[in-house]
Protein backbone atom coordinates (compact mmCIF):
# COMPACT_ATOMS: atom_id res chain seq x y z
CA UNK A 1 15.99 -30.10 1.55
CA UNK A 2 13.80 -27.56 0.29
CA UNK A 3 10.68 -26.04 2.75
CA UNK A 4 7.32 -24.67 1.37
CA UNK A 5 6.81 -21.14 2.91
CA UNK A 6 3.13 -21.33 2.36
CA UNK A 7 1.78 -19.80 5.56
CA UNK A 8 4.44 -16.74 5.10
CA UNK A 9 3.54 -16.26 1.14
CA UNK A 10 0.13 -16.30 2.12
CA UNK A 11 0.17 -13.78 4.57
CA UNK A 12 3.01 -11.20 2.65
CA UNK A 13 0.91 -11.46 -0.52
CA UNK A 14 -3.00 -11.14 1.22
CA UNK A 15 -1.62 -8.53 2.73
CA UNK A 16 -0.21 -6.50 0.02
CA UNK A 17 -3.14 -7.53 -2.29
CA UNK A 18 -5.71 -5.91 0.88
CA UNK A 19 -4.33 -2.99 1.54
CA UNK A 20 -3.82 -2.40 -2.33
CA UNK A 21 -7.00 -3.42 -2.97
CA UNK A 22 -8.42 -0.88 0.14
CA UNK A 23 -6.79 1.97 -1.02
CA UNK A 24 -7.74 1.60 -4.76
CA UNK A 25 -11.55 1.20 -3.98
CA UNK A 26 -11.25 4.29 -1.21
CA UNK A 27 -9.95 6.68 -3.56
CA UNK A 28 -12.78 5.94 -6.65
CA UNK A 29 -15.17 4.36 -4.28
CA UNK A 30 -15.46 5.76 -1.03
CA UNK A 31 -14.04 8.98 -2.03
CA UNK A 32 -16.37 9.18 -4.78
CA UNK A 33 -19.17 8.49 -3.42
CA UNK A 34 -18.84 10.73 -0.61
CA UNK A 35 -18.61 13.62 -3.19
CA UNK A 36 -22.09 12.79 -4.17
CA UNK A 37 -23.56 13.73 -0.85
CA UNK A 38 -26.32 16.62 -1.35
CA UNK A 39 -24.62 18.77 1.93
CA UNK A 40 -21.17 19.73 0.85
CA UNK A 41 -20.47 19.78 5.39
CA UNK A 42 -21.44 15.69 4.67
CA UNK A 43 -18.54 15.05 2.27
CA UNK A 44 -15.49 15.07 4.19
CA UNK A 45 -17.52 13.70 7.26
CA UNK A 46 -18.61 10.25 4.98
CA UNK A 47 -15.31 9.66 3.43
CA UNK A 48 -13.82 9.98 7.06
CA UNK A 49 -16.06 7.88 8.91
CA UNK A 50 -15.69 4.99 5.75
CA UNK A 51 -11.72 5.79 6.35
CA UNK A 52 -11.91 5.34 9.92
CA UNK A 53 -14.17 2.11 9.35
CA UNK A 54 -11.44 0.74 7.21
CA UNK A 55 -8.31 1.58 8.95
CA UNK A 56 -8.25 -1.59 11.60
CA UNK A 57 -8.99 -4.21 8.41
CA UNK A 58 -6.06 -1.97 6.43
CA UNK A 59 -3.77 -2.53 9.45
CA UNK A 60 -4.44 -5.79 9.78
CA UNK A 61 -3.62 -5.93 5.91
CA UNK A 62 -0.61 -3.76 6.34
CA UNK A 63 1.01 -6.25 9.78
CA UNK A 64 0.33 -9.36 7.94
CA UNK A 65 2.40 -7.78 4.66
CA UNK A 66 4.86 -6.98 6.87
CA UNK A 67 5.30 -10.20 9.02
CA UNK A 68 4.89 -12.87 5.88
CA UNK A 69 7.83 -10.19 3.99
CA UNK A 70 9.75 -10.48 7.19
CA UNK A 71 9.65 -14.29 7.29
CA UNK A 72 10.47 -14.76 3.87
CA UNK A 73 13.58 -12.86 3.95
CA UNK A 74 14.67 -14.46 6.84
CA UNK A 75 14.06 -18.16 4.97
CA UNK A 76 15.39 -16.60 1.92
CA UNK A 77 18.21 -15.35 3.30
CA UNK A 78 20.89 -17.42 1.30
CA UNK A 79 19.05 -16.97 -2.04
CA UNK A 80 19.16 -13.02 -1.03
CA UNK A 81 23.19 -12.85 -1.20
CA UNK A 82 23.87 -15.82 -3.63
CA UNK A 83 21.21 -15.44 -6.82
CA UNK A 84 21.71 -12.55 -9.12
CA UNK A 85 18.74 -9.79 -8.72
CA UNK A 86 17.65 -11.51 -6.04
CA UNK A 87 19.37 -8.64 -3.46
CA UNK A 88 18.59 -5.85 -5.51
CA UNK A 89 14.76 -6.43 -6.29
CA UNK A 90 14.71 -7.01 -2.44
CA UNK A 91 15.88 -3.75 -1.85
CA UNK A 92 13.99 -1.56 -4.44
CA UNK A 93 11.23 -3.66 -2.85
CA UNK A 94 11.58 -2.80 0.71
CA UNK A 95 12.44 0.81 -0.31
CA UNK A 96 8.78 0.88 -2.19
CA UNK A 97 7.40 -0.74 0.68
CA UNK A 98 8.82 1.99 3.01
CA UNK A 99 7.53 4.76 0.96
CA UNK A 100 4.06 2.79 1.06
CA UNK A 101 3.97 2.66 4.81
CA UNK A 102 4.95 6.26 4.96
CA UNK A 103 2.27 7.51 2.52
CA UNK A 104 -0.35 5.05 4.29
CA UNK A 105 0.40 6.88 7.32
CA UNK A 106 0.94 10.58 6.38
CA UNK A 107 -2.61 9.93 4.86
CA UNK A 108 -4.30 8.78 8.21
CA UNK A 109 -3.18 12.15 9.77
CA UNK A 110 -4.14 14.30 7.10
CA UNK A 111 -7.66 12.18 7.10
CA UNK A 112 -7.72 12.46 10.89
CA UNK A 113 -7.57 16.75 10.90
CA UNK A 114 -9.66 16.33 8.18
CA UNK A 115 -12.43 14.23 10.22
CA UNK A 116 -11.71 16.59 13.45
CA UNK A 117 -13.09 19.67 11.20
CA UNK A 118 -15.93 17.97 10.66
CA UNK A 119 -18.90 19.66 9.64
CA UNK A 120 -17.09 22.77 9.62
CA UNK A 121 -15.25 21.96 6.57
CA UNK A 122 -17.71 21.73 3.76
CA UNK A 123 -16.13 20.82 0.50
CA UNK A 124 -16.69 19.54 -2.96
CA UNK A 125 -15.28 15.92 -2.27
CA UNK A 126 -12.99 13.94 0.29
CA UNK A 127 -9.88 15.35 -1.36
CA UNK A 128 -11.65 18.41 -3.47
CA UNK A 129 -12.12 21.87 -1.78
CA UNK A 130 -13.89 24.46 -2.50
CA UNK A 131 -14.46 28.56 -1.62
CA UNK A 132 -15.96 27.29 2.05
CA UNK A 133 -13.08 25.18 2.94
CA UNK A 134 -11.00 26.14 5.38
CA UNK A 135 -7.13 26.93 4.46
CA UNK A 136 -5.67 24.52 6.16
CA UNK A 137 -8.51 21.75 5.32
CA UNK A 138 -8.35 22.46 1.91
CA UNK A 139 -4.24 22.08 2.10
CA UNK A 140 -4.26 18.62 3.36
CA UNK A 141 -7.11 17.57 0.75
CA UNK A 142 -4.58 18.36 -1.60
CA UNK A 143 -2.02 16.23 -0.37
CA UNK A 144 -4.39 13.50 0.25
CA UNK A 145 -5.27 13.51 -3.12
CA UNK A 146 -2.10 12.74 -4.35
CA UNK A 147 -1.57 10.27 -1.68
CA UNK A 148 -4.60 8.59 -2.25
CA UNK A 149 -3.26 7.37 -6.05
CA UNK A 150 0.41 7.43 -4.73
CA UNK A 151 -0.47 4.78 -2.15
CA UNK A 152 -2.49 1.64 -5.21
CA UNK A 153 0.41 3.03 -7.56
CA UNK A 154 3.27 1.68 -4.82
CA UNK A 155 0.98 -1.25 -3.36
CA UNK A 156 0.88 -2.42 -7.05
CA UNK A 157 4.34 -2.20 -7.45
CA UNK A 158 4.64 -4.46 -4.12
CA UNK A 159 2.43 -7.22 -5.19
CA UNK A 160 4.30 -7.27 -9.05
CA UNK A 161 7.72 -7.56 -7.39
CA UNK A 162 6.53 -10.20 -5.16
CA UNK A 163 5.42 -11.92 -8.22
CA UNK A 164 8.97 -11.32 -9.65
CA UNK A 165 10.31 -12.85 -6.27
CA UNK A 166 8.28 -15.95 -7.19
CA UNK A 167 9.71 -16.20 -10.73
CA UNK A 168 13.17 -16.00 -9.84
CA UNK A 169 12.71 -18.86 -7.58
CA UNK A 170 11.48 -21.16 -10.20
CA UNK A 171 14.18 -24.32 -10.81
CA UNK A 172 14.73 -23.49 -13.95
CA UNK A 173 15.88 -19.53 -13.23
CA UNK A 174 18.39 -21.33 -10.36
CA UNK A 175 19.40 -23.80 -13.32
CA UNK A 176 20.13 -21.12 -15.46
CA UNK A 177 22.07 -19.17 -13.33
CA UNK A 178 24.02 -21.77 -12.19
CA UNK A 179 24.96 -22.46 -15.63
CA UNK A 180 25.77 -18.74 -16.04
CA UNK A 181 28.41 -19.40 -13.41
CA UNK A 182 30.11 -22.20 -14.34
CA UNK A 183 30.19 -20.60 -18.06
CA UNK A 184 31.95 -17.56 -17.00
């Protein structure tokens, strides 16, 4: 008898759609707008504090991902070994979200020295240095700026897999590949 995994679906693909969604609007919105601040000590210091304002809503986003992709799997599990791309788009998938949750959290430490440096680190945007930055601020802008598109780049790759999840489990994919089977 088949089950509905509402509840999980729900949370796996709020999740992924929130924290894709927060990281898009941080890098052109917050980001952005921080880079319009008249003090060039203010820049850094805005993006941060909008960062740090964000971050228990992004790991809310991020658990509830993690726990609705968790309980799929497990009710999945079946479909996983016996369905043809099923496995391997699970994979890639994890391995994306891995990468993700790596980036998402390289990028909190590099934001968090760049929030400790404060006022002392003026600079041209969140992620943009300039002659007054320190060395070692303007280093980790750098990599935040790459992590900051890296991050919506891999989140969107999440939810479109998901969505390739869902279309594998419509009847008529099983059908098909059941006919596949008997064929060969």
């Amino acid at each position: 008898m088949a089950t509905r995994d509402t509840f999980l679906r729900t949370l796996h693909d709020a999740g992924a759609a929130a924290w894709f969604g927060g990281s898009l609007m941080g890098a052109v919105g917050l980001n952005g707008a921080a880079a319009d601040a008249h003090d060039p000590t203010e820049r850094t210091r805005l993006s941060a504090e909008g960062w740090m304002r964000w971050a228990p809503v992004n790991a809310v986003a991020i658990g509830a991902h993690l726990i609705g992709g968790a309980g799929l799997l497990w009710a999945n599990k079946g479909r996983q070994a016996a369905q043809r791309g099923v496995g391997g788009n699970t994979v890639a998938k994890s391995a994306v979200t891995a990468t993700a949750l790596g980036l998402s959290a390289y990028g909190a430490v590099l934001g968090a020295k760049i929030a400790k440096a404060g006022n002392q680190a003026p600079a041209e945007g969140a992620t943009e240095s300039n002659e007054a930055t320190p060395d070692d601020i303007a280093a980790a802008q750098r990599q935040l700026k790459v992590i900051q598109w890296a991050t919506p780049v891999l989140t969107g790759t999440i939810i479109a897999m998901g969505a390739q999840q869902g279309e594998m489990q419509r009847p008529l994919a099983q059908v098909q590949q059941l006919f596949d089977k008997l064929a060969a």
